[in-house]
N, C-alpha and C. Protein backbone atom coordinates (compact mmCIF):
# COMPACT_ATOMS: atom_id res chain seq x y z
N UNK A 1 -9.26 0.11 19.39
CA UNK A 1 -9.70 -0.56 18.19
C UNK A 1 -8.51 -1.26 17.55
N UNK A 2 -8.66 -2.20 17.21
CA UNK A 2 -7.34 -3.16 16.32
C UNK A 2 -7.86 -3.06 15.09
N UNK A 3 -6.90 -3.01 14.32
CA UNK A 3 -6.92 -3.07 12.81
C UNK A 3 -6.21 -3.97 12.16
N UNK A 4 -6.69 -4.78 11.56
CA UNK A 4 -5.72 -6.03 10.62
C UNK A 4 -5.79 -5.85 9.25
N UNK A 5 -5.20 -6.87 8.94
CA UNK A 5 -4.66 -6.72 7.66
C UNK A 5 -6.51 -7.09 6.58
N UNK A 6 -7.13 -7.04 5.78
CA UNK A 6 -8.02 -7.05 5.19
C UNK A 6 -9.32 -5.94 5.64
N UNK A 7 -9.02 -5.15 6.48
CA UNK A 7 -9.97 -4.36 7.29
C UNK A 7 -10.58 -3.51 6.28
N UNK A 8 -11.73 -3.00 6.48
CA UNK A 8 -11.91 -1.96 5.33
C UNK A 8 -12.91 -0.34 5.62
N UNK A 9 -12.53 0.52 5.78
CA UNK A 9 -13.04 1.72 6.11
C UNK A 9 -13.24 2.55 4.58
N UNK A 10 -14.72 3.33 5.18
CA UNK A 10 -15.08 4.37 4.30
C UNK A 10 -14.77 5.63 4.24
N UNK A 11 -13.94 6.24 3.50
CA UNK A 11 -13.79 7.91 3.42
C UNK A 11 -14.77 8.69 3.73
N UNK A 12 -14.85 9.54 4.68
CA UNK A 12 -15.82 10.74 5.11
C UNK A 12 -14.67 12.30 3.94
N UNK A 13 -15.85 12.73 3.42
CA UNK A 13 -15.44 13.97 2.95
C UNK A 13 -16.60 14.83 2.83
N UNK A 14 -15.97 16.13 2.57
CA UNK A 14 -17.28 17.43 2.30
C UNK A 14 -17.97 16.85 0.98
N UNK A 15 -19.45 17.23 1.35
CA UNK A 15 -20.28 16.44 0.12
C UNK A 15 -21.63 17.38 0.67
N UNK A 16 -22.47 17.16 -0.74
CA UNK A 16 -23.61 17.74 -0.64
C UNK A 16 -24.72 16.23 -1.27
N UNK A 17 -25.72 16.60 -0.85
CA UNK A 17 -26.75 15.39 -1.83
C UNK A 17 -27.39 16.07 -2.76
N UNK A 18 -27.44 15.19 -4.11
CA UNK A 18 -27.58 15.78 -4.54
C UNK A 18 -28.67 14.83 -6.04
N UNK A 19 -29.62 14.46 -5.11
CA UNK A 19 -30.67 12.97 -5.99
C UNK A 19 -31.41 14.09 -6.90
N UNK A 20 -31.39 13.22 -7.75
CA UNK A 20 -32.74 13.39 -9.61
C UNK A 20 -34.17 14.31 -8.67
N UNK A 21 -34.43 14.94 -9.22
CA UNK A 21 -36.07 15.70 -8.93
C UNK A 21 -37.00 15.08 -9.17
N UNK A 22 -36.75 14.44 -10.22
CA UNK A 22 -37.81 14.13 -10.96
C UNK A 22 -37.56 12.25 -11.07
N UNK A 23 -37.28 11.49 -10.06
CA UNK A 23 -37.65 10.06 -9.90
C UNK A 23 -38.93 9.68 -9.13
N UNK A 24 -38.82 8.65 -9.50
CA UNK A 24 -40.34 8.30 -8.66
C UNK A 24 -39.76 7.93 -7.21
N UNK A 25 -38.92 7.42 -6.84
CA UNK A 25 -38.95 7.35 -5.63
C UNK A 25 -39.18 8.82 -4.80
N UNK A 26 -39.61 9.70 -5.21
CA UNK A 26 -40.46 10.52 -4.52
C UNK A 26 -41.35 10.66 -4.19
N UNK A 27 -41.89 10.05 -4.89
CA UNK A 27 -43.88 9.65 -4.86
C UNK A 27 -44.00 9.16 -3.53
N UNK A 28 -43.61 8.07 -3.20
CA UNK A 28 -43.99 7.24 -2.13
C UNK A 28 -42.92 7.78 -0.56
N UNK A 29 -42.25 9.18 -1.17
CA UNK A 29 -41.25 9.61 0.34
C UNK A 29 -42.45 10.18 1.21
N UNK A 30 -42.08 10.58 2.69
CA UNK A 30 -42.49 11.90 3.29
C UNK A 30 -42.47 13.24 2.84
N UNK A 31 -41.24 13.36 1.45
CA UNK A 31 -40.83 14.41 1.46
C UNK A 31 -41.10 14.28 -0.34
N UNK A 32 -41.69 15.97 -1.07
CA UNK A 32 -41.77 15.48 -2.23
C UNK A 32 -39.89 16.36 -2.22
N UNK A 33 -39.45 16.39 -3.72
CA UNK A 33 -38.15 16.91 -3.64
C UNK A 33 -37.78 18.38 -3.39
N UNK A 34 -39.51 19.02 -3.62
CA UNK A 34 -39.18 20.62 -3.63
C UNK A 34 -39.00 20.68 -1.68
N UNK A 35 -39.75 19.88 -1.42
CA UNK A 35 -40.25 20.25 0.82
C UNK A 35 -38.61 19.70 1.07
N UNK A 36 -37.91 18.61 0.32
CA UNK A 36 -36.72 18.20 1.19
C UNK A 36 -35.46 19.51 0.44
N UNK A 37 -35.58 19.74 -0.73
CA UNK A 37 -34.81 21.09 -1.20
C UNK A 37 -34.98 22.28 -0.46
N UNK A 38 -36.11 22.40 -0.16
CA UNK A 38 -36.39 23.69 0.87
C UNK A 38 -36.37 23.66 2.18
N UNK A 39 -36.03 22.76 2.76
CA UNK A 39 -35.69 22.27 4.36
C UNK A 39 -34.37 22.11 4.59
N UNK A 40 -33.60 22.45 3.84
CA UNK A 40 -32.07 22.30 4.18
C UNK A 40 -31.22 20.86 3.68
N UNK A 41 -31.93 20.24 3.00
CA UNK A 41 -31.55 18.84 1.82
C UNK A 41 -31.01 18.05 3.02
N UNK A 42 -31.58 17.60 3.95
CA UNK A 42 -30.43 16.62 4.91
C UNK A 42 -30.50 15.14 4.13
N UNK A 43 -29.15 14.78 4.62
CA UNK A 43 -29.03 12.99 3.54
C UNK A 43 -29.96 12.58 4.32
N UNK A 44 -30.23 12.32 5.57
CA UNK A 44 -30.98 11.44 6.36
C UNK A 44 -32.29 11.77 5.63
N UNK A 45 -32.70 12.78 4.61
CA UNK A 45 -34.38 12.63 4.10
C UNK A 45 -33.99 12.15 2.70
N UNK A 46 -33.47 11.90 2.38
CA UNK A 46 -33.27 11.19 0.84
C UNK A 46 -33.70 9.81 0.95
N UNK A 47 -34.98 9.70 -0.15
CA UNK A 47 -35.52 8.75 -0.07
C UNK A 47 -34.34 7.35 -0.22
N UNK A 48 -34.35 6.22 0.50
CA UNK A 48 -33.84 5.46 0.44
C UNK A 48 -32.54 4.20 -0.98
N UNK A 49 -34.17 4.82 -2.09
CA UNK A 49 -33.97 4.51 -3.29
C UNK A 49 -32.35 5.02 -4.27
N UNK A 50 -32.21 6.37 -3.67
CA UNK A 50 -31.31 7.51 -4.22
C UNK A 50 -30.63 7.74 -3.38
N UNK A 51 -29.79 6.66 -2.22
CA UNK A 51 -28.73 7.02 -1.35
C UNK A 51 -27.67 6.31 -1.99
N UNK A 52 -27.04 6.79 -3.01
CA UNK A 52 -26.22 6.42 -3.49
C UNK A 52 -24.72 7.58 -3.58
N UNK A 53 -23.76 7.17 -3.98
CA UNK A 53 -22.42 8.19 -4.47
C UNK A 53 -22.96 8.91 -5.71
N UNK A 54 -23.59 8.29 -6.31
CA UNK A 54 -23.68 8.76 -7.42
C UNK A 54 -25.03 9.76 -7.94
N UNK A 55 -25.71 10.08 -6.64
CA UNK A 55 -26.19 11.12 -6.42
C UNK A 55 -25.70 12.28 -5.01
N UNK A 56 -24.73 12.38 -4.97
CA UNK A 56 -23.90 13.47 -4.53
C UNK A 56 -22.89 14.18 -5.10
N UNK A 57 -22.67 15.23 -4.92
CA UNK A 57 -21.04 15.98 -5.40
C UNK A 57 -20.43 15.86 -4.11
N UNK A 58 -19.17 16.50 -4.16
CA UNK A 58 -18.43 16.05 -4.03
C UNK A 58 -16.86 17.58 -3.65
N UNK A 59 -17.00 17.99 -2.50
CA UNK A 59 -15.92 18.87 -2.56
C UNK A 59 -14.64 19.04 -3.42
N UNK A 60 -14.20 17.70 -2.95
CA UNK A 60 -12.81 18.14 -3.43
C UNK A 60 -13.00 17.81 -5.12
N UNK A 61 -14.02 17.71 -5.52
CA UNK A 61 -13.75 17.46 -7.29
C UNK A 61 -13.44 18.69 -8.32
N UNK A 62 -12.76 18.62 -8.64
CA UNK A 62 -11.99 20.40 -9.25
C UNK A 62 -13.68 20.69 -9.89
N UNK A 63 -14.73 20.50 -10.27
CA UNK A 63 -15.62 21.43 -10.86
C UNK A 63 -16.17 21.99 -10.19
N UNK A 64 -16.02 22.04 -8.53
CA UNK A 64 -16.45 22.68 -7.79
C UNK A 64 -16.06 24.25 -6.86
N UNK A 65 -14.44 24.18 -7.70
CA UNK A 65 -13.66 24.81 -7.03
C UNK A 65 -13.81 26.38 -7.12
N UNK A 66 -14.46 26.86 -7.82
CA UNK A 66 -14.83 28.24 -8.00
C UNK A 66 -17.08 28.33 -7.75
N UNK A 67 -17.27 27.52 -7.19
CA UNK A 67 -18.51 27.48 -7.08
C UNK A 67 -19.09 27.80 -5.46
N UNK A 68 -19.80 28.78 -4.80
CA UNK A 68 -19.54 28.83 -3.45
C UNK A 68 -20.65 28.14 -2.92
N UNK A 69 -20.74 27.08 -2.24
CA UNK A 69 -21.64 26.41 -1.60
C UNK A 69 -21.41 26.69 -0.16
N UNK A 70 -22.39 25.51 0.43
CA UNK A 70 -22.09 25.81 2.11
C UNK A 70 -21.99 24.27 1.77
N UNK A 71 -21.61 23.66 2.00
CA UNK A 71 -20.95 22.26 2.15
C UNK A 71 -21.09 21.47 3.18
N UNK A 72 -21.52 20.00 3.47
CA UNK A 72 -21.82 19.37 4.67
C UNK A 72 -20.44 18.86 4.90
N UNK A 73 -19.89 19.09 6.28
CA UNK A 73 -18.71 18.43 6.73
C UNK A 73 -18.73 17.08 6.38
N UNK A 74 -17.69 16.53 5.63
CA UNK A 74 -17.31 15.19 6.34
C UNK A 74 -17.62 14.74 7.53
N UNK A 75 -17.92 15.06 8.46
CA UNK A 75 -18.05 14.50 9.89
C UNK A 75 -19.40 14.01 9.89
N UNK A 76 -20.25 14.98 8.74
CA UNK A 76 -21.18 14.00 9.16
C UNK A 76 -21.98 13.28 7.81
N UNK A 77 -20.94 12.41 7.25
CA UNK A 77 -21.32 11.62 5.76
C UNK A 77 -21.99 10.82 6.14
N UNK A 78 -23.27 10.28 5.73
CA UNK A 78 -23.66 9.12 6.14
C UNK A 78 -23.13 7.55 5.04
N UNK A 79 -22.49 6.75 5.44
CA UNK A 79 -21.88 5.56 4.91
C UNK A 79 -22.47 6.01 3.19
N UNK A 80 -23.80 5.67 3.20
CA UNK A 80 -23.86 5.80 1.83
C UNK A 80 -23.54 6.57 0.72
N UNK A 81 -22.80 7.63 1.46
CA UNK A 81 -22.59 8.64 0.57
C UNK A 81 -21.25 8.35 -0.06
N UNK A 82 -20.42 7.69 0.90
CA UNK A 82 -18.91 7.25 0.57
C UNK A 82 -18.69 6.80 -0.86
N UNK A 83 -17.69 7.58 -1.37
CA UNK A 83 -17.40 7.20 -3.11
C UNK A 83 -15.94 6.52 -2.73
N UNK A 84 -15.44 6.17 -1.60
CA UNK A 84 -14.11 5.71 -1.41
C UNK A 84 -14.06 4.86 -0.38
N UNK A 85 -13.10 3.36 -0.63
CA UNK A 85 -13.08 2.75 0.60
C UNK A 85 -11.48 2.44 0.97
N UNK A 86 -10.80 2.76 2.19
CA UNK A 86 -9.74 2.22 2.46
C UNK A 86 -9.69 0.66 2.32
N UNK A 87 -8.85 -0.38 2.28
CA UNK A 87 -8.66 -1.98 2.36
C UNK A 87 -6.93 -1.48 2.50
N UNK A 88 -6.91 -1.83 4.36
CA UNK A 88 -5.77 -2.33 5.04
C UNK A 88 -4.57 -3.14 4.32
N UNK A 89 -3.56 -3.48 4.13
CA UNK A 89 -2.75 -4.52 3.19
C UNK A 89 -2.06 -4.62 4.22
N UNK A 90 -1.50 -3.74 4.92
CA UNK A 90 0.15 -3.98 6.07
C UNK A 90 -0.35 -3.14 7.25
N UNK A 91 -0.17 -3.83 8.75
CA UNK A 91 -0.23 -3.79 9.99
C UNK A 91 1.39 -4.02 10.26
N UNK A 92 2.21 -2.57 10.76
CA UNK A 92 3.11 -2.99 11.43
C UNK A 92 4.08 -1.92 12.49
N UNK A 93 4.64 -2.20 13.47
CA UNK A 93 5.48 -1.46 14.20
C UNK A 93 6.77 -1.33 13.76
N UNK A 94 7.05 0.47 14.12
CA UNK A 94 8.46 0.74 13.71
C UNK A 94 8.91 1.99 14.57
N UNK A 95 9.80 2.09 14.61
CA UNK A 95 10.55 3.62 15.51
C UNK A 95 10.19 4.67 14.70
N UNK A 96 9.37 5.77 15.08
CA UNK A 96 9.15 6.34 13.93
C UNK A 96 10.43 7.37 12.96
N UNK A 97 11.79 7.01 13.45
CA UNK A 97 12.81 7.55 12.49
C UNK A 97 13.35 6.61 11.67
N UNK A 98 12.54 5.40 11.58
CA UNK A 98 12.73 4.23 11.16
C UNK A 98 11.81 4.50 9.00
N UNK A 99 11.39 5.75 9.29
CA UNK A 99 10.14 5.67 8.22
C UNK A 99 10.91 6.02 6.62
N UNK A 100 10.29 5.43 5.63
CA UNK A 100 11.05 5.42 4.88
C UNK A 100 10.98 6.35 3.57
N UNK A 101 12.30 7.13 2.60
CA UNK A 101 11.52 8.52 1.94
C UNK A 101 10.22 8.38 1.61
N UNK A 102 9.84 6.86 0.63
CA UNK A 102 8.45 7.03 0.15
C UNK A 102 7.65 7.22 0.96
N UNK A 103 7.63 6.81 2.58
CA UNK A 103 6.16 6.48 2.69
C UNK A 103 6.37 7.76 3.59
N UNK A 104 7.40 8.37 3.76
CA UNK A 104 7.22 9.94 4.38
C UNK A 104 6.71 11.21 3.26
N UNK A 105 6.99 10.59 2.13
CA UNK A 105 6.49 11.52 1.32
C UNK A 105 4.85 11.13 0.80
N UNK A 106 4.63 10.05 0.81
CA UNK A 106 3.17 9.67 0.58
C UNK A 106 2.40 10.08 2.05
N UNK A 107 3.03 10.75 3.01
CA UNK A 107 2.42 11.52 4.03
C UNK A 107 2.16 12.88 3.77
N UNK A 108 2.08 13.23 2.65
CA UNK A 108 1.76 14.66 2.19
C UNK A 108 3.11 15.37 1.40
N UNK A 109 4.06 15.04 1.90
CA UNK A 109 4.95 15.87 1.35
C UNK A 109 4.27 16.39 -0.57
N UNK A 110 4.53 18.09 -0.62
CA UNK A 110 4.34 19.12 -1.30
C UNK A 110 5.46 18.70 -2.80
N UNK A 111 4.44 18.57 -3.96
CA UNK A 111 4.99 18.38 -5.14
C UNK A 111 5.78 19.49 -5.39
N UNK A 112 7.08 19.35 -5.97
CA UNK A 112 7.95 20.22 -6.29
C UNK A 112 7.63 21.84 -6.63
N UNK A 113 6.60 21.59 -7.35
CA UNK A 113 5.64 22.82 -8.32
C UNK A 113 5.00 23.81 -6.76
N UNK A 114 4.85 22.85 -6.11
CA UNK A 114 3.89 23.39 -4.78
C UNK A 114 4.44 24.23 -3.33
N UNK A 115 5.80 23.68 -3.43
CA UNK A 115 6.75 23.75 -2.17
C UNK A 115 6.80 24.82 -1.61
N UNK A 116 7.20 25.76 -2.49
CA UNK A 116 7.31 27.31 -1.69
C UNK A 116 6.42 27.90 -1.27
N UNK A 117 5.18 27.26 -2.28
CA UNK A 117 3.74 28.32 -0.87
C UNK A 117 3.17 27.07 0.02
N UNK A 118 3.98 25.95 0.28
CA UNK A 118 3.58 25.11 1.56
C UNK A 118 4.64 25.74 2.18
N UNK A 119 5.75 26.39 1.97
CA UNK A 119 6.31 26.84 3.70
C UNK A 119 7.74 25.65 3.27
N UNK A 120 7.53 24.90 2.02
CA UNK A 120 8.64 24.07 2.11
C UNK A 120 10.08 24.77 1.28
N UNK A 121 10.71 25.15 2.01
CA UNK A 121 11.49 26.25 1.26
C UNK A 121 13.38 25.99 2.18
N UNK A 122 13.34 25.59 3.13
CA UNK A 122 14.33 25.38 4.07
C UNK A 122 15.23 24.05 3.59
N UNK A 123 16.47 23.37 3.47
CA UNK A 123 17.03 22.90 3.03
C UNK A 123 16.77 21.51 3.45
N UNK A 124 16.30 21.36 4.98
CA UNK A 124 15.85 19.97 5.44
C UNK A 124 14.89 19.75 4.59
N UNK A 125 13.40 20.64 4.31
CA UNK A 125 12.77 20.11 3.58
C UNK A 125 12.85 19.89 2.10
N UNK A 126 13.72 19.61 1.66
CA UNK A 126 14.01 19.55 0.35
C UNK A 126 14.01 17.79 0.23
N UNK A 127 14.08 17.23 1.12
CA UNK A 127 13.84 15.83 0.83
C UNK A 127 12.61 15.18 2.49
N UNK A 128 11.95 14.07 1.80
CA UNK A 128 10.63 13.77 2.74
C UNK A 128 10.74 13.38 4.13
N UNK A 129 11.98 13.21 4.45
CA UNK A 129 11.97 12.62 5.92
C UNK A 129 11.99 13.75 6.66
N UNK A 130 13.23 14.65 6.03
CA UNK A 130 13.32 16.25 6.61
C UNK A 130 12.04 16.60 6.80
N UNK A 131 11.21 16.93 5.40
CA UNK A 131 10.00 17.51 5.89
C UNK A 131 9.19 16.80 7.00
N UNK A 132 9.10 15.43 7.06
CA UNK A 132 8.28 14.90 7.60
C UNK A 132 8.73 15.14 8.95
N UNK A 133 9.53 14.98 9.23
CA UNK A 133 10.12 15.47 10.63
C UNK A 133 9.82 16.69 11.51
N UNK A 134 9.70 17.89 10.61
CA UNK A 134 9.14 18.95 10.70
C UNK A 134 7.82 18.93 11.23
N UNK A 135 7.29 18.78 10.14
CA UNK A 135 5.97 18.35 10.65
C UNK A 135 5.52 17.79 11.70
N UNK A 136 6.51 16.15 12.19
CA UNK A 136 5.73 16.02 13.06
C UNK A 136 5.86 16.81 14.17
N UNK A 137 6.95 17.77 14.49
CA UNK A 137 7.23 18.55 15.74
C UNK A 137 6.41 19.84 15.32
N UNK A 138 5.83 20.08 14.26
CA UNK A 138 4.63 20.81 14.29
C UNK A 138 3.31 20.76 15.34
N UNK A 139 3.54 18.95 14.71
CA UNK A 139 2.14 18.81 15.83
C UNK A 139 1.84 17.96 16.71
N UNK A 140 3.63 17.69 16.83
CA UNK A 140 3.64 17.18 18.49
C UNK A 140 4.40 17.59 19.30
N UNK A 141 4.47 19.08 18.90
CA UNK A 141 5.67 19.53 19.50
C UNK A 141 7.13 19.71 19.47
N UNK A 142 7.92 20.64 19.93
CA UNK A 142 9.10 20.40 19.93
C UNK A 142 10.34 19.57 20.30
N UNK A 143 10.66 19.06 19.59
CA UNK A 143 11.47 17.37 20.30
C UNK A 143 10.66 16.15 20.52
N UNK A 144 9.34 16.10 19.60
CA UNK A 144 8.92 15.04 19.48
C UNK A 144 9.66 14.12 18.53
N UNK A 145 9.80 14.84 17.46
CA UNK A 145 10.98 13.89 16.71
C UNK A 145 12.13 13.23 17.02
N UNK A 146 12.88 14.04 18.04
CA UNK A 146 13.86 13.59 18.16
C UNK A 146 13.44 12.03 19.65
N UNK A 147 12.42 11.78 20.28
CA UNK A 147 12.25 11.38 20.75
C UNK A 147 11.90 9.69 20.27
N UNK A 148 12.09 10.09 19.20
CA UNK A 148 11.92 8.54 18.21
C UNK A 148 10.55 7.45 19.05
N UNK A 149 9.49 8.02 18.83
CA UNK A 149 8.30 6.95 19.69
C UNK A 149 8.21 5.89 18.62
N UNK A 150 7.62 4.94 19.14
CA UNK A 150 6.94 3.52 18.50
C UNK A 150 5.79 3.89 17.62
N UNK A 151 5.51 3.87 16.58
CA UNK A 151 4.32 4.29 15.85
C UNK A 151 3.76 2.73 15.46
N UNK A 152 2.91 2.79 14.85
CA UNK A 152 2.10 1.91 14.21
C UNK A 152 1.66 2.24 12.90
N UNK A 153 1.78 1.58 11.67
CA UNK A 153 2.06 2.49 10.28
C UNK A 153 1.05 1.39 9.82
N UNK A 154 -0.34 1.46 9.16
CA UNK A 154 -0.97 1.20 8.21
C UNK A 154 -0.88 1.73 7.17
N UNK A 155 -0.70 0.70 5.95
CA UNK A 155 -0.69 0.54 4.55
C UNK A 155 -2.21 0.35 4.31
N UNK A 156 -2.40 0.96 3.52
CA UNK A 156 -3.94 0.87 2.51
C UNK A 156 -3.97 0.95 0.93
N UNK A 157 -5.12 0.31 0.52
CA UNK A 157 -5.27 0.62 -0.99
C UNK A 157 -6.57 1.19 -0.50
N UNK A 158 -6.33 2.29 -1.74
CA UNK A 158 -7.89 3.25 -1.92
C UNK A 158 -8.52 2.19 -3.39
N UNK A 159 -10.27 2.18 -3.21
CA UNK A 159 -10.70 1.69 -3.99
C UNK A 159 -11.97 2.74 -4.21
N UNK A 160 -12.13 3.13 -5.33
CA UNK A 160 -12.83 3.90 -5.93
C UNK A 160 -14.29 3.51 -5.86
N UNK A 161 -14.80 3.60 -4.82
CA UNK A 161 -16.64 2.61 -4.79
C UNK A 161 -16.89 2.91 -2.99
N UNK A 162 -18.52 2.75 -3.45
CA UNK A 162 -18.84 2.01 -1.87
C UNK A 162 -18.07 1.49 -1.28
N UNK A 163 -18.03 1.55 -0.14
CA UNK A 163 -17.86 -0.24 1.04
C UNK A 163 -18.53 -0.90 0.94
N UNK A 164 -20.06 -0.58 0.52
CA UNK A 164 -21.02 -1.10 0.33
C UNK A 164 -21.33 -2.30 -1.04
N UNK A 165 -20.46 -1.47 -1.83
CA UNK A 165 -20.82 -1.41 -3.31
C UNK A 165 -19.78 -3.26 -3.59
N UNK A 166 -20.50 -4.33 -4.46
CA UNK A 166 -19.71 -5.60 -4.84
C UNK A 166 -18.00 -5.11 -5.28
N UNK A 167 -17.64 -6.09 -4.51
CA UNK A 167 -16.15 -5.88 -4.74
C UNK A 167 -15.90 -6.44 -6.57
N UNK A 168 -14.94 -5.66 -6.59
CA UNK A 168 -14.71 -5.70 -8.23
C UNK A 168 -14.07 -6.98 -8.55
């Protein structure tokens, strides 16, 4: 797959559906809301009308965080559910020891407050390349880092909406 610069992808995350009871686009479903509530709520039966973001929650939103659900993977969001869209800005090649503090630390690196129960506690990781380095011989092995491969580094802006949804 190639990716260029204006490209635009939708965020998959844990989400539940979660449409009005009481709209009319129930009237005219297969399903009234109590038969699709009591069948296991799949998005694919949500009447068409109410496939929106803004009838779903939403995992990672802190009011959920002490609440125990069973949660639908991300893996299987259907487009409409997406409350987030990537838009590509920069397509480019680099050595990957070539990477720079910010954008090794906008790779996750652990806010100061956070560090010691991520495991970031060792003196390399005290700054983002160190950590990032780590990491990647986490999970590519040992002496992948030092092997300096060719990566390919996309830049994105997150936009708060559909893919679907009129650009602002």
């Amino acid at each position: 797959m190639t990716v260029n610069v204006g490209d635009r992808f939708w965020v998959k995350e844990c989400f539940l559906p979660d449409p009005p009871s009481d709209d009319d686009a129930w009237d005219d479903h297969s399903y009234t809301y109590v038969q699709w509530s009591g069948c296991g709520c799949k998005a694919a039966d949500v009447p068409n009308a109410l496939r929106k973001p803004a009838h779903c929650i939403y995992r990672a939103d802190p009011t959920w965080d002490d609440v125990q659900m069973i949660w639908k993977t991300g893996r299987y969001m259907p487009r409409w559910a997406s409350r987030m869209t990537l838009v590509v800005e920069e397509v480019r090649i680099e050595r990957l020891q070539n990477i720079s503090e910010e954008d090794a630390a906008a790779e996750g690196w652990p806010a100061p407050e956070n560090r010691a129960q991520a495991g970031v506690a060792e003196i390399r990781d005290a700054y983002p390349i160190g950590w990032y380095a780590a990491l990647w011989d986490t999970i590519n092995g040992p002496g992948a880092w030092d092997r300096d491969p060719w990566v390919v580094v996309y830049r994105y802006r997150v936009e708060r909406r559909n893919i679907d949804a009129d650009a602002r």
